[in-house]
N, C-alpha and C. Protein backbone atom coordinates (compact mmCIF):
# COMPACT_ATOMS: atom_id res chain seq x y z
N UNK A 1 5.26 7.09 -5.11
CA UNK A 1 6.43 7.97 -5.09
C UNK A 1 7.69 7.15 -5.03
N UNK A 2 8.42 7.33 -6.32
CA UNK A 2 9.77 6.33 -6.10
C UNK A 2 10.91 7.27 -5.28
N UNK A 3 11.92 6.49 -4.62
CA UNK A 3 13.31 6.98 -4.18
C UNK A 3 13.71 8.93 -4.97
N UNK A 4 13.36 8.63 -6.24
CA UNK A 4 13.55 9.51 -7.31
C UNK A 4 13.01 11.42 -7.39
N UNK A 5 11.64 10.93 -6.71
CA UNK A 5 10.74 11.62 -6.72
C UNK A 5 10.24 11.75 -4.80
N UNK A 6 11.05 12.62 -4.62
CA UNK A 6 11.30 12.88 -2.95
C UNK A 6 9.42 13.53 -2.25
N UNK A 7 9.09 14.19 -3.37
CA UNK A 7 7.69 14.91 -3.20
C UNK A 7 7.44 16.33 -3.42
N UNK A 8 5.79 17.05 -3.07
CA UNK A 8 5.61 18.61 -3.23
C UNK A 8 6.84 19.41 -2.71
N UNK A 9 7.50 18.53 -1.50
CA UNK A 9 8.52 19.86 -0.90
C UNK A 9 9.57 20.12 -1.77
N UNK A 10 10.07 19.93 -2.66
CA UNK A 10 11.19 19.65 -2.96
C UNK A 10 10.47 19.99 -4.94
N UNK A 11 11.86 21.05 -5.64
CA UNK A 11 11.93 20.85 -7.28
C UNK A 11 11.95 19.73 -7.82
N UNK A 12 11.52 19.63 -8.60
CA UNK A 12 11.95 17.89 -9.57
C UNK A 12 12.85 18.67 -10.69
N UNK A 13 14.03 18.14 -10.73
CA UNK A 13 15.14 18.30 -11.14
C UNK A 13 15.06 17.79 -12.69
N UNK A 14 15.40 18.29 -14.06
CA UNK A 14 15.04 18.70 -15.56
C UNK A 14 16.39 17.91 -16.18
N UNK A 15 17.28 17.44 -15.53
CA UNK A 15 18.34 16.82 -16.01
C UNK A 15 18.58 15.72 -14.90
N UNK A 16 19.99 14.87 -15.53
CA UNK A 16 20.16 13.96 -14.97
C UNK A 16 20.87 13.98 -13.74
N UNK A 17 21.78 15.30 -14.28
CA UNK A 17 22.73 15.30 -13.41
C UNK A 17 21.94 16.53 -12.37
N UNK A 18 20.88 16.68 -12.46
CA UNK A 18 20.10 17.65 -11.15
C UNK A 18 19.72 16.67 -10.49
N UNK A 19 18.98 15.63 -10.99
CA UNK A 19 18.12 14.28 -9.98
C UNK A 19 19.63 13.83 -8.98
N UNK A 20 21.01 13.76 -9.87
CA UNK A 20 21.77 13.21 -8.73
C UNK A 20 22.12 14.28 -8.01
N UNK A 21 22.21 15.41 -8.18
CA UNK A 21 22.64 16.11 -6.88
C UNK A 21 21.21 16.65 -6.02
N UNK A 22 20.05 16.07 -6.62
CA UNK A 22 18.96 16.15 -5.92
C UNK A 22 18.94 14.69 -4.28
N UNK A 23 20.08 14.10 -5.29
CA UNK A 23 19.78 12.47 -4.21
C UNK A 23 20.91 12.68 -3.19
N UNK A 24 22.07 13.40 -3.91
CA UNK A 24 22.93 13.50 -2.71
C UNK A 24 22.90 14.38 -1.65
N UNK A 25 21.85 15.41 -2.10
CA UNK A 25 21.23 16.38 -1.02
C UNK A 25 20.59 15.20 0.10
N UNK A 26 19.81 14.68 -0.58
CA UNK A 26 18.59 13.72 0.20
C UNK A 26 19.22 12.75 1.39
N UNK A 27 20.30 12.28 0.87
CA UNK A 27 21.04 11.11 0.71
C UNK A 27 21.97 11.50 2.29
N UNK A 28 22.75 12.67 2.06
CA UNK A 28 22.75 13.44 2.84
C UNK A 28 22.37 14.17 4.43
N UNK A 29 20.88 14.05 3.48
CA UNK A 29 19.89 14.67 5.07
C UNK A 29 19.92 13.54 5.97
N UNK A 30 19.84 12.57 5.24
CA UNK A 30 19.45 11.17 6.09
C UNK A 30 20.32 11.06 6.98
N UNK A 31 21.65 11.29 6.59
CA UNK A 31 22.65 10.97 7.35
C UNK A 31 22.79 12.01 8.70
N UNK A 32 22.62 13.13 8.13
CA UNK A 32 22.74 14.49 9.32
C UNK A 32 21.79 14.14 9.98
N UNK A 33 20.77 14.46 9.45
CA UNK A 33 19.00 14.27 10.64
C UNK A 33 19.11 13.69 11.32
N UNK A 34 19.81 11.97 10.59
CA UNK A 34 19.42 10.66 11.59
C UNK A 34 20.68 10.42 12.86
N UNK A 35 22.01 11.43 12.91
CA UNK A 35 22.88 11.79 13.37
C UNK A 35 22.38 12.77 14.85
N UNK A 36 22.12 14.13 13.70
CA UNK A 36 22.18 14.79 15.12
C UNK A 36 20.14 15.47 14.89
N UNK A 37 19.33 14.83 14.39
CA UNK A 37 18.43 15.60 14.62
C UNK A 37 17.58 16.81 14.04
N UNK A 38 16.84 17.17 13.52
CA UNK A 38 16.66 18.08 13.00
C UNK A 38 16.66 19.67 13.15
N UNK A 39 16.82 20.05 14.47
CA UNK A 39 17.28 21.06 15.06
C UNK A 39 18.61 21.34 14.99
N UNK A 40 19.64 20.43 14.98
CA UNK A 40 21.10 20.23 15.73
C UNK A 40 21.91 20.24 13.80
N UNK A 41 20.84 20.07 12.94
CA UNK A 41 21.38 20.20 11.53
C UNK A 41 20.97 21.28 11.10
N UNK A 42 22.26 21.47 9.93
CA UNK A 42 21.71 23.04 9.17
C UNK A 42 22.23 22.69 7.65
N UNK A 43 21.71 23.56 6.73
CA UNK A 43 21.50 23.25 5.35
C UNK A 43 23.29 23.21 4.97
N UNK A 44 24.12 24.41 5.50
CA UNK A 44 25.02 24.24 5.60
C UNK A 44 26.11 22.86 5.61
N UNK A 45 26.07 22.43 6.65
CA UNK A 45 26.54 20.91 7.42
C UNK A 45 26.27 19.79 5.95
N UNK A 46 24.73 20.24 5.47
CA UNK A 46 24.12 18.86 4.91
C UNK A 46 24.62 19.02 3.27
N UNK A 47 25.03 20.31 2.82
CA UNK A 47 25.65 20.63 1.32
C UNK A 47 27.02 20.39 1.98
N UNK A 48 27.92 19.99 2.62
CA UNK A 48 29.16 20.23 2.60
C UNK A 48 29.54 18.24 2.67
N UNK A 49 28.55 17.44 3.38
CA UNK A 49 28.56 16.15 3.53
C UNK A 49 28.21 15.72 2.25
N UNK A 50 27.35 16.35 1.40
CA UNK A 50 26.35 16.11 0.31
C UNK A 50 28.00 16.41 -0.87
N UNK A 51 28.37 17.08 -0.92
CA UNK A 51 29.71 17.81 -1.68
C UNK A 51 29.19 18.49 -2.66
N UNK A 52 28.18 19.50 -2.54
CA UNK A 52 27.65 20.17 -2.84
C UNK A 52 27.70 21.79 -2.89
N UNK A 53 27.45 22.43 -4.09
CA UNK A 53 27.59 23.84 -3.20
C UNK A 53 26.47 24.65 -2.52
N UNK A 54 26.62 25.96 -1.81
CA UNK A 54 25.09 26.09 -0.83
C UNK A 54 24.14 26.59 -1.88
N UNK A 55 24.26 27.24 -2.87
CA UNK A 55 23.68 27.75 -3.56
C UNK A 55 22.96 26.54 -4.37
N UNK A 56 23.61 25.02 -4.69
CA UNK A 56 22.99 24.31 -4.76
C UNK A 56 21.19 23.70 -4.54
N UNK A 57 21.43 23.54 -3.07
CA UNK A 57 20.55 23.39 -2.10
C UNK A 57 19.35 24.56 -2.50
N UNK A 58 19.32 25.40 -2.43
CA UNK A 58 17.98 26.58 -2.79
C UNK A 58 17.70 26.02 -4.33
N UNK A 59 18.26 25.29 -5.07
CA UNK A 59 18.12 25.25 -6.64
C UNK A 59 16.65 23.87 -6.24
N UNK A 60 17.21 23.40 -5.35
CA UNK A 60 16.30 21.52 -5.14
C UNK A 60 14.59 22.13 -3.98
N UNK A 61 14.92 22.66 -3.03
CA UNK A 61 14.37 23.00 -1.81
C UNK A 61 14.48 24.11 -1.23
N UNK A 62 13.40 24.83 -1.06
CA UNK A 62 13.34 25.73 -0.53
C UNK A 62 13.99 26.45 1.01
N UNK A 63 13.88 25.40 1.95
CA UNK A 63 14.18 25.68 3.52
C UNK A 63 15.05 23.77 3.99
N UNK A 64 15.36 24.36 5.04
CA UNK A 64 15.69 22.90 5.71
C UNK A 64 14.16 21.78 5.90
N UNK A 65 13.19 23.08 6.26
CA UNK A 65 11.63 22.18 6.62
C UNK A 65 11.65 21.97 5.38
N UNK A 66 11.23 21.91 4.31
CA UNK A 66 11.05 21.73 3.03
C UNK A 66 12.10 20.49 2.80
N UNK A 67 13.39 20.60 3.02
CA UNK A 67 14.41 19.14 2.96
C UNK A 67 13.26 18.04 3.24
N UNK A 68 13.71 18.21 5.24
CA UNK A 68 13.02 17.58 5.79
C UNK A 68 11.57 16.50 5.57
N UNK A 69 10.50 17.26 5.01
CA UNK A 69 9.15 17.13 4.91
C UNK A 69 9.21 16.07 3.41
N UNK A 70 10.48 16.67 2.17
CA UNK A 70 10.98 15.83 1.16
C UNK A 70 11.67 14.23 1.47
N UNK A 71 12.47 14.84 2.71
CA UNK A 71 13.03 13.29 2.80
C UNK A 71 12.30 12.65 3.76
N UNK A 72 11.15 12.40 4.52
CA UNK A 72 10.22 11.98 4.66
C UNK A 72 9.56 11.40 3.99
N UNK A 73 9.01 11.81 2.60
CA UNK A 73 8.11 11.27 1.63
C UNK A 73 9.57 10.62 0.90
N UNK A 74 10.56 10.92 0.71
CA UNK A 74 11.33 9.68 0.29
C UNK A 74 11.79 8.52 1.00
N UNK A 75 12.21 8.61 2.41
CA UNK A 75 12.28 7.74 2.69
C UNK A 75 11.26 6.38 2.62
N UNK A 76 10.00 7.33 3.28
CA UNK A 76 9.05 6.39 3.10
C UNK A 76 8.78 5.53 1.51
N UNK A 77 9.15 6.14 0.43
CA UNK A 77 9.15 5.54 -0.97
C UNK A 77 9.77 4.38 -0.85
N UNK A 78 11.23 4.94 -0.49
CA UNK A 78 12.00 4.04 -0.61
C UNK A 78 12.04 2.67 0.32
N UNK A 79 11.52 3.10 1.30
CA UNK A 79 11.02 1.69 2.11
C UNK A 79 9.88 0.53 0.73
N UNK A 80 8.99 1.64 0.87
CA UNK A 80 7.98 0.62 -0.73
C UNK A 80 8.45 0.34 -1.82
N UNK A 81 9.50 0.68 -2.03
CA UNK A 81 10.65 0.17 -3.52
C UNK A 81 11.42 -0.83 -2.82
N UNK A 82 11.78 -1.25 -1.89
CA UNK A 82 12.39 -2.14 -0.97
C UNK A 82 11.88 -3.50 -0.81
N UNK A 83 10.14 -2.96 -0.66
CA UNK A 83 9.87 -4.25 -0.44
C UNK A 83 8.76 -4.79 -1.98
N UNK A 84 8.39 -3.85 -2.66
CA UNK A 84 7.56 -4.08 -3.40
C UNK A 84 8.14 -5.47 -4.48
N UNK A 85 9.76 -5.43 -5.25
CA UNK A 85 9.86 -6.24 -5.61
C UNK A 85 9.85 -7.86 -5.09
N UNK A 86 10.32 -7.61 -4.18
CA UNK A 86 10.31 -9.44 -2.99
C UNK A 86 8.99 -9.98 -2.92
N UNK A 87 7.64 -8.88 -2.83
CA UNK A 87 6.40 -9.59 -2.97
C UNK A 87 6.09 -9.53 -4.19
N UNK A 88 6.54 -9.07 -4.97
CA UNK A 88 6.28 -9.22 -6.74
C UNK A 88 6.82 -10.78 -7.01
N UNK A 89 7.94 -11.00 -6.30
CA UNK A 89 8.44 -12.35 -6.75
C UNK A 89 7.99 -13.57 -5.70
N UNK A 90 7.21 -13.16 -4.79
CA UNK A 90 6.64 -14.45 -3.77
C UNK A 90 5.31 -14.86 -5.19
N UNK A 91 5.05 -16.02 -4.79
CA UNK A 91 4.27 -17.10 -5.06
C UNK A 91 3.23 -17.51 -4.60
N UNK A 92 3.51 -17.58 -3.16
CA UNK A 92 2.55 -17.79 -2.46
C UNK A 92 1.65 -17.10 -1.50
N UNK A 93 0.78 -17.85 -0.67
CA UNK A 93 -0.40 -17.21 -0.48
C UNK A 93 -0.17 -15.82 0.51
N UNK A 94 -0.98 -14.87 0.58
CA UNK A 94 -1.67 -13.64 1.48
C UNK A 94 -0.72 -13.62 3.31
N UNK A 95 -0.69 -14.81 3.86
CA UNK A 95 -0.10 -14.79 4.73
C UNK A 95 1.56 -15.05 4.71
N UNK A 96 1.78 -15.33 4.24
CA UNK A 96 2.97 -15.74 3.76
C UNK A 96 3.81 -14.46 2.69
N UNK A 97 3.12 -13.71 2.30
CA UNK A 97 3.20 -12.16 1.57
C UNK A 97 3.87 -11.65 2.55
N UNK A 98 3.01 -11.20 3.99
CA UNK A 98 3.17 -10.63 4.64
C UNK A 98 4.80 -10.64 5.65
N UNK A 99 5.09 -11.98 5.54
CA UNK A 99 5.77 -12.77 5.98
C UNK A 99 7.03 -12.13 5.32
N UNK A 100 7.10 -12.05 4.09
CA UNK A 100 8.46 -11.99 2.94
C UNK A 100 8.17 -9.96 3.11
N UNK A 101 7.23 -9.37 3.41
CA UNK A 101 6.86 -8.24 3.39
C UNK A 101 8.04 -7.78 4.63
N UNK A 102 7.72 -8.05 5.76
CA UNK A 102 8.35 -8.00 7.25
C UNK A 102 9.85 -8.32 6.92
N UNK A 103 10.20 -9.32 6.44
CA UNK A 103 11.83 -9.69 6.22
C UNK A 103 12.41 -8.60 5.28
N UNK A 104 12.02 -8.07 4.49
CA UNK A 104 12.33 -7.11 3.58
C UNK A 104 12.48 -5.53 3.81
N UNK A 105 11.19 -5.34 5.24
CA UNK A 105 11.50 -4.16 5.82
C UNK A 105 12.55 -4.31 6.74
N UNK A 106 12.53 -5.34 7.52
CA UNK A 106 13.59 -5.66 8.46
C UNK A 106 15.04 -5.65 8.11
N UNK A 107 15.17 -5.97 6.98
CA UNK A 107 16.45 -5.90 5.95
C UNK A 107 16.71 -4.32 5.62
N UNK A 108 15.88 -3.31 5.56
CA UNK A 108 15.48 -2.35 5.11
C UNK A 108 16.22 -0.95 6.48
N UNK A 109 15.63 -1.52 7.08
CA UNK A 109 15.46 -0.71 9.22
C UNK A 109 17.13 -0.98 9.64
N UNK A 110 17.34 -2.46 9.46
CA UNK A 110 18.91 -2.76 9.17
C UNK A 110 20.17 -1.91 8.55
N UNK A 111 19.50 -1.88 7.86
CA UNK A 111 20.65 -0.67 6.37
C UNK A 111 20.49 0.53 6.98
N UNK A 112 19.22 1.07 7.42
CA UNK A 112 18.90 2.77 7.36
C UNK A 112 18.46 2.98 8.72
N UNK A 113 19.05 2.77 9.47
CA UNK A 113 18.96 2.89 11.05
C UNK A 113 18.25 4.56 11.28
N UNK A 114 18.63 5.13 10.80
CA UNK A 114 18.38 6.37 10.60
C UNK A 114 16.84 7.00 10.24
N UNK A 115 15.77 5.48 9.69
CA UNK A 115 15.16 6.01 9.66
C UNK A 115 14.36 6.27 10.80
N UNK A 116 14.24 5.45 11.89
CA UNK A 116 13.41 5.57 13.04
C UNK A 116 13.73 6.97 13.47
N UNK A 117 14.70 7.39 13.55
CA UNK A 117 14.76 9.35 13.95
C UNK A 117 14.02 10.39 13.27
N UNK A 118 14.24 10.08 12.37
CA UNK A 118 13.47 10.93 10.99
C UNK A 118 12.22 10.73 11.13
N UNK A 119 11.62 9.63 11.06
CA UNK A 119 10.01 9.25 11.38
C UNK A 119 9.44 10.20 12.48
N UNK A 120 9.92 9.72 13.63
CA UNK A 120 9.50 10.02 14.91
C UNK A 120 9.44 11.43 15.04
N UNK A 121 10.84 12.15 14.23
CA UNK A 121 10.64 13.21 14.73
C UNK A 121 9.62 13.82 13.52
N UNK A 122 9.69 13.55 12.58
CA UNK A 122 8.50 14.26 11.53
C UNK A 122 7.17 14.32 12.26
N UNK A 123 6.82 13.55 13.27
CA UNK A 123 5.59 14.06 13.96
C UNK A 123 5.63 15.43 14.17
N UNK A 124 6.76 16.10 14.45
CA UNK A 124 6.64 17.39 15.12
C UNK A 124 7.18 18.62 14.01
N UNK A 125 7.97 17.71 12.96
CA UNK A 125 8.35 18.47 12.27
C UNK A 125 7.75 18.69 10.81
N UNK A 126 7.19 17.53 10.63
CA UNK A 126 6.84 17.68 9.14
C UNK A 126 5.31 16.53 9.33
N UNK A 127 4.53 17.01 10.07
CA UNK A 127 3.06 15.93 10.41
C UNK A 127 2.01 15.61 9.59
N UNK A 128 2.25 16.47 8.55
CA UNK A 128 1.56 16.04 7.23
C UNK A 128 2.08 14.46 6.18
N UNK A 129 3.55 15.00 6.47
CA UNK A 129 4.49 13.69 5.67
C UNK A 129 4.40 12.88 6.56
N UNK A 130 4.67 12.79 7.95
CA UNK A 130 4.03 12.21 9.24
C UNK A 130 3.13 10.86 8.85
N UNK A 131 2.10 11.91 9.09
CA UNK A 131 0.79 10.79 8.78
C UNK A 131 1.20 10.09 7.58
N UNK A 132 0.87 10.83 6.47
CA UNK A 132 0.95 10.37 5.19
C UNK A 132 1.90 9.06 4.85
N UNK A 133 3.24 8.79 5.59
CA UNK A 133 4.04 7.65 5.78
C UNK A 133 3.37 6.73 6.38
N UNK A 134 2.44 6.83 7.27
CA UNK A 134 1.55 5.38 8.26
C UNK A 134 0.51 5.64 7.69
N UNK A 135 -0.18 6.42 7.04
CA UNK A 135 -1.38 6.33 6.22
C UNK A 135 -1.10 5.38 5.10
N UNK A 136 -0.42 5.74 4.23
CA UNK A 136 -0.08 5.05 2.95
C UNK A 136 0.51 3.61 3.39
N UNK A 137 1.30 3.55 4.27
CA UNK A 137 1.50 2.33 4.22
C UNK A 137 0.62 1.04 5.01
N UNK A 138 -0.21 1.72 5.66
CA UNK A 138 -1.06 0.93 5.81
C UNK A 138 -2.26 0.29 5.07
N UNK A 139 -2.50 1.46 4.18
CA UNK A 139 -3.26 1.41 2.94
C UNK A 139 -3.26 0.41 1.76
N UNK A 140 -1.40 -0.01 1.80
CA UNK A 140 -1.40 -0.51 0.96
C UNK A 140 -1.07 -2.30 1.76
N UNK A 141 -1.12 -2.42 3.03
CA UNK A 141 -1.03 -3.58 3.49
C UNK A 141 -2.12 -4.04 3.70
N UNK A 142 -3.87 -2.96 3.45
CA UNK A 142 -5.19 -3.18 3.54
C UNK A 142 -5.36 -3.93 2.29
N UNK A 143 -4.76 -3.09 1.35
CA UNK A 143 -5.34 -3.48 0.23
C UNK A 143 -4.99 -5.22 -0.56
N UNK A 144 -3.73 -5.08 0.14
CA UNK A 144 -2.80 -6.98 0.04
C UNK A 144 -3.98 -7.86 0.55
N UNK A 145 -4.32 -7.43 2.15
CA UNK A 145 -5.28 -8.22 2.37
C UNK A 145 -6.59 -8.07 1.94
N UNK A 146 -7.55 -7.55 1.41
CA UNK A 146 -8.33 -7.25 0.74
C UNK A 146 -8.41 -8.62 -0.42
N UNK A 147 -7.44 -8.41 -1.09
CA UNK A 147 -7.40 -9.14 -2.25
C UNK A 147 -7.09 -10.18 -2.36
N UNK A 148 -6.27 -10.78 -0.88
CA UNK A 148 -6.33 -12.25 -0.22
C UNK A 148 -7.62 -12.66 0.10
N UNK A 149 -8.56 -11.47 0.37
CA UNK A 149 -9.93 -12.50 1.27
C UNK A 149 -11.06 -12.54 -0.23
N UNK A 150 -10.76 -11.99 -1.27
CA UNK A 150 -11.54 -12.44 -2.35
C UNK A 150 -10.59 -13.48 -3.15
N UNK A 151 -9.34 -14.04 -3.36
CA UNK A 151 -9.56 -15.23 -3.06
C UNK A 151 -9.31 -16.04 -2.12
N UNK A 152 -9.71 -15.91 -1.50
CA UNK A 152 -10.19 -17.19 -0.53
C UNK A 152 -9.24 -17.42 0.37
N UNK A 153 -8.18 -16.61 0.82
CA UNK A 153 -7.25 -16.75 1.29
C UNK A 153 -7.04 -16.51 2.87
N UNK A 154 -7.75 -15.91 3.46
CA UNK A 154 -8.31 -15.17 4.59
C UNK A 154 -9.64 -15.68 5.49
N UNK A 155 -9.83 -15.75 6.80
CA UNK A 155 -10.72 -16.56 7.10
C UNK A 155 -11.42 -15.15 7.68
N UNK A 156 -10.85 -14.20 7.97
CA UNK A 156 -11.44 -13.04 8.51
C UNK A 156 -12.09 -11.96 7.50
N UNK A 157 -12.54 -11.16 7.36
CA UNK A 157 -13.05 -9.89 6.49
C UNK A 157 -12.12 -8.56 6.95
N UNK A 158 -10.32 -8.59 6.00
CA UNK A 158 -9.73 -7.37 6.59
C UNK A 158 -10.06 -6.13 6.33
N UNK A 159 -9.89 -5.53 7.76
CA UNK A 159 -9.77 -4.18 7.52
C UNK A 159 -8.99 -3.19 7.98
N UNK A 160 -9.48 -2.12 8.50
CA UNK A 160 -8.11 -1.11 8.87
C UNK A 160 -7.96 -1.38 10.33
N UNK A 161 -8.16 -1.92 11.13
CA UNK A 161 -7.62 -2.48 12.21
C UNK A 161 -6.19 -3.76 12.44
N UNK A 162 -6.96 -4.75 11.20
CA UNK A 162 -5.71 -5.55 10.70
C UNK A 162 -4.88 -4.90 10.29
N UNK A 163 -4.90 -3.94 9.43
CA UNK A 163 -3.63 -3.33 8.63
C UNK A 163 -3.01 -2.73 9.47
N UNK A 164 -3.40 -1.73 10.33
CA UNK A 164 -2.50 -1.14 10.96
C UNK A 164 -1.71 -1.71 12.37
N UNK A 165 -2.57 -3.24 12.86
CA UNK A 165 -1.72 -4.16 13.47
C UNK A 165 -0.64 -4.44 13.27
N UNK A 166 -1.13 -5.30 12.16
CA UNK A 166 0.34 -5.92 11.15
C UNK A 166 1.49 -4.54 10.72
N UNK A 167 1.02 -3.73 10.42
CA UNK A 167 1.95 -2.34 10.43
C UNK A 167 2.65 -2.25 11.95
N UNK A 168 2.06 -2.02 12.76
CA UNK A 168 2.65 -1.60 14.13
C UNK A 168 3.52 -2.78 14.39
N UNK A 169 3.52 -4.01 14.58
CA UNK A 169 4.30 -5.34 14.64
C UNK A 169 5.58 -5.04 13.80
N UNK A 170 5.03 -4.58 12.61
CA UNK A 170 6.64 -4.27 11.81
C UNK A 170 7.32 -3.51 12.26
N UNK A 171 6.77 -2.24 13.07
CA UNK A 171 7.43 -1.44 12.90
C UNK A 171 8.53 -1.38 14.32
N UNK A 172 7.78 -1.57 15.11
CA UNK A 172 8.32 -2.34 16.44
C UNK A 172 9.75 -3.43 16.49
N UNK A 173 9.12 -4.39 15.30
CA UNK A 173 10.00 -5.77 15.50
C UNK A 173 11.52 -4.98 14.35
N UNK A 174 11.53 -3.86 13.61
CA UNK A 174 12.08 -2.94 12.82
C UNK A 174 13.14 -2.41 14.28
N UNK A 175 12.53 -2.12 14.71
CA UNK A 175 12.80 -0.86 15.91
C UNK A 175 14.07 -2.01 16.76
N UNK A 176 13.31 -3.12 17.27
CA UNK A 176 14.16 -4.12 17.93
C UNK A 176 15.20 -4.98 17.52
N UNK A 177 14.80 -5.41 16.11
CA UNK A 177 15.87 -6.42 15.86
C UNK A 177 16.12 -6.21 14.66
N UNK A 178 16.44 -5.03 13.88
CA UNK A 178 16.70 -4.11 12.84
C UNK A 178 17.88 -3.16 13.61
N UNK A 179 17.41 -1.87 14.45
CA UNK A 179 17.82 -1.16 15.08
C UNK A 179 18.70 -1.29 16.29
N UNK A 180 18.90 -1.91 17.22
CA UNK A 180 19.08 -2.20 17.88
C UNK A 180 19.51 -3.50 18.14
N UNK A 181 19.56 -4.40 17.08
CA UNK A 181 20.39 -5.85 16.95
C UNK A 181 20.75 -5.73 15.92
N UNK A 182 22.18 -6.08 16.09
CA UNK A 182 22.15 -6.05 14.57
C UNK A 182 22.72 -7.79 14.02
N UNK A 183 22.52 -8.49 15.23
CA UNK A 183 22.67 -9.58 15.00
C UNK A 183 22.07 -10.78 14.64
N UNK A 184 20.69 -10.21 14.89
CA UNK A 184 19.31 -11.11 14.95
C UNK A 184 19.37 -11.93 13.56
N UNK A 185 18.40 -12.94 13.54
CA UNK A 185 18.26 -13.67 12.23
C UNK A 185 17.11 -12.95 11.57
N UNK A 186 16.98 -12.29 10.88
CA UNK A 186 16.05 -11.29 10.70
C UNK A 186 14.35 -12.47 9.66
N UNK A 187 15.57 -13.61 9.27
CA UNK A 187 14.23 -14.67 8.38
C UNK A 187 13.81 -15.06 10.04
N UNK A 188 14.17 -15.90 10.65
CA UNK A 188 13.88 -16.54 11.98
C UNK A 188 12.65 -15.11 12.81
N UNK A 189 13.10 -13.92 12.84
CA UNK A 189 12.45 -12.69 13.63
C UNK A 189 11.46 -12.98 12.69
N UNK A 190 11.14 -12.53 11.28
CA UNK A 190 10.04 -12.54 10.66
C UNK A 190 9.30 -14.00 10.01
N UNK A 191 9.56 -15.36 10.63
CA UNK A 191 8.47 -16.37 10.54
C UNK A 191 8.09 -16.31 12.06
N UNK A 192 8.78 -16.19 13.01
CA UNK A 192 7.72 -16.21 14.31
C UNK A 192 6.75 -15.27 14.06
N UNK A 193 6.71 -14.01 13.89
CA UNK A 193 5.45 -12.79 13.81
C UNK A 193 4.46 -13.53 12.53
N UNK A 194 5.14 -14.39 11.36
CA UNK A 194 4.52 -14.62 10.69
C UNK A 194 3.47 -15.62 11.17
N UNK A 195 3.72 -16.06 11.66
CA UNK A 195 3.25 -17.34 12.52
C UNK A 195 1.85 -17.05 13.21
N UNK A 196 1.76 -15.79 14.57
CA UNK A 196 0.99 -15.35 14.85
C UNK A 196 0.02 -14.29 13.60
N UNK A 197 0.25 -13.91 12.26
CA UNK A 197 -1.08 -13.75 11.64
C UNK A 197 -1.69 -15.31 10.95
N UNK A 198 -0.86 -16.43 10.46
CA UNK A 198 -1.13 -17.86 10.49
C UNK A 198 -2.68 -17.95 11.41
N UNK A 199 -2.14 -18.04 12.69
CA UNK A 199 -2.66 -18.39 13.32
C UNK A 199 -4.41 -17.57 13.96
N UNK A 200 -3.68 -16.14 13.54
CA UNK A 200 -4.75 -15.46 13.86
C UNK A 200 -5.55 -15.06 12.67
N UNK A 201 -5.89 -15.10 11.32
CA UNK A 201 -6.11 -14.67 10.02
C UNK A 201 -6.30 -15.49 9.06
N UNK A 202 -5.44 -16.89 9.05
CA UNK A 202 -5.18 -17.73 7.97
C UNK A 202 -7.00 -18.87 8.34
């Protein structure tokens, strides 16, 4: 699912100029949600920030839950469009992926502070898109390593315990020195963590 393509909740927009007022809806929510919350926002608030009209909004999405549950499955995209090119252009080996993987989300958590609200609260609000954000992305940090330990790259046999380690470490070290620093060296934050799968994996 790219940035583009928000998900089931949400119309897919037949022109060009629908996809952009589909993004500035989106674009939008992020900002309100990750502001005041998903209770404390209304579709209202989010077409008037968006510069949109309300009648707009019913053309893209059905309800605010429907926003919501959409910009969930986009954000989460857009985290994997974030980092997918940086490991397209690494070189080197499986541990070291992971490594340029972490700096890229961290770069990512940096920019969009907003998303840790949205996440957290989609447990309660939207728990299908919920899961589906730590499902998928763990899935696809199984599958990185997977394809490190056929070649030869891996001293362990990964599986979904590794993945969702190395997931939780990101998401944490995201939370701390993404969110909440905004000063950190974010290469320096992500070779120490890199260091400990080195050590524990390589």
């Amino acid at each position: 699912m790219t940035s583009a393509s928000p998900g089931k909740s949400s119309r897919t927009p037949r022109t060009e100029r629908g996809r952009r007022t589909q993004r500035a809806i989106l674009d939008a929510a992020a900002a309100e949600f990750g502001e005041k919350g998903f209770h404390e926002s209304s579709i209202v608030s989010i077409t008037i920030r968006a510069g949109v009209a309300l009648g707009s909004f019913y053309t893209y999405f059905e309800s605010k839950e429907a926003l919501f549950k959409a910009l969930v499955a986009d954000m989460s995209g857009r985290v994997r469009d974030h980092v997918a090119p940086v490991l397209a252009a690494h070189g080197g080996g499986a541990i070291g992926a992971e490594g340029i993987a972490l700096a890229a989300f961290l770069d990512f958590a940096r920019q969009h502070k907003e998303i840790y609200r949205i996440i957290d609260e989609a447990e309660f609000v939207a728990p299908e898109a919920w899961r589906a954000h730590y499902v998928n992305t763990a899935a696809r940090i199984l599958d990185r390593l997977r394809a490190a330990r056929v070649r030869g790259e891996l001293a362990v046999e990964p599986d979904e315990v590794h993945a969702w380690a190395i997931m939780g470490m990101n998401v944490f070290l995201g939370l701390r020195f993404g969110v909440m620093d905004a000063k950190a060296d974010l290469d320096e934050v992500a070779r120490v963590a890199n260091a400990l799968l080195k050590d524990g994996m390589g």
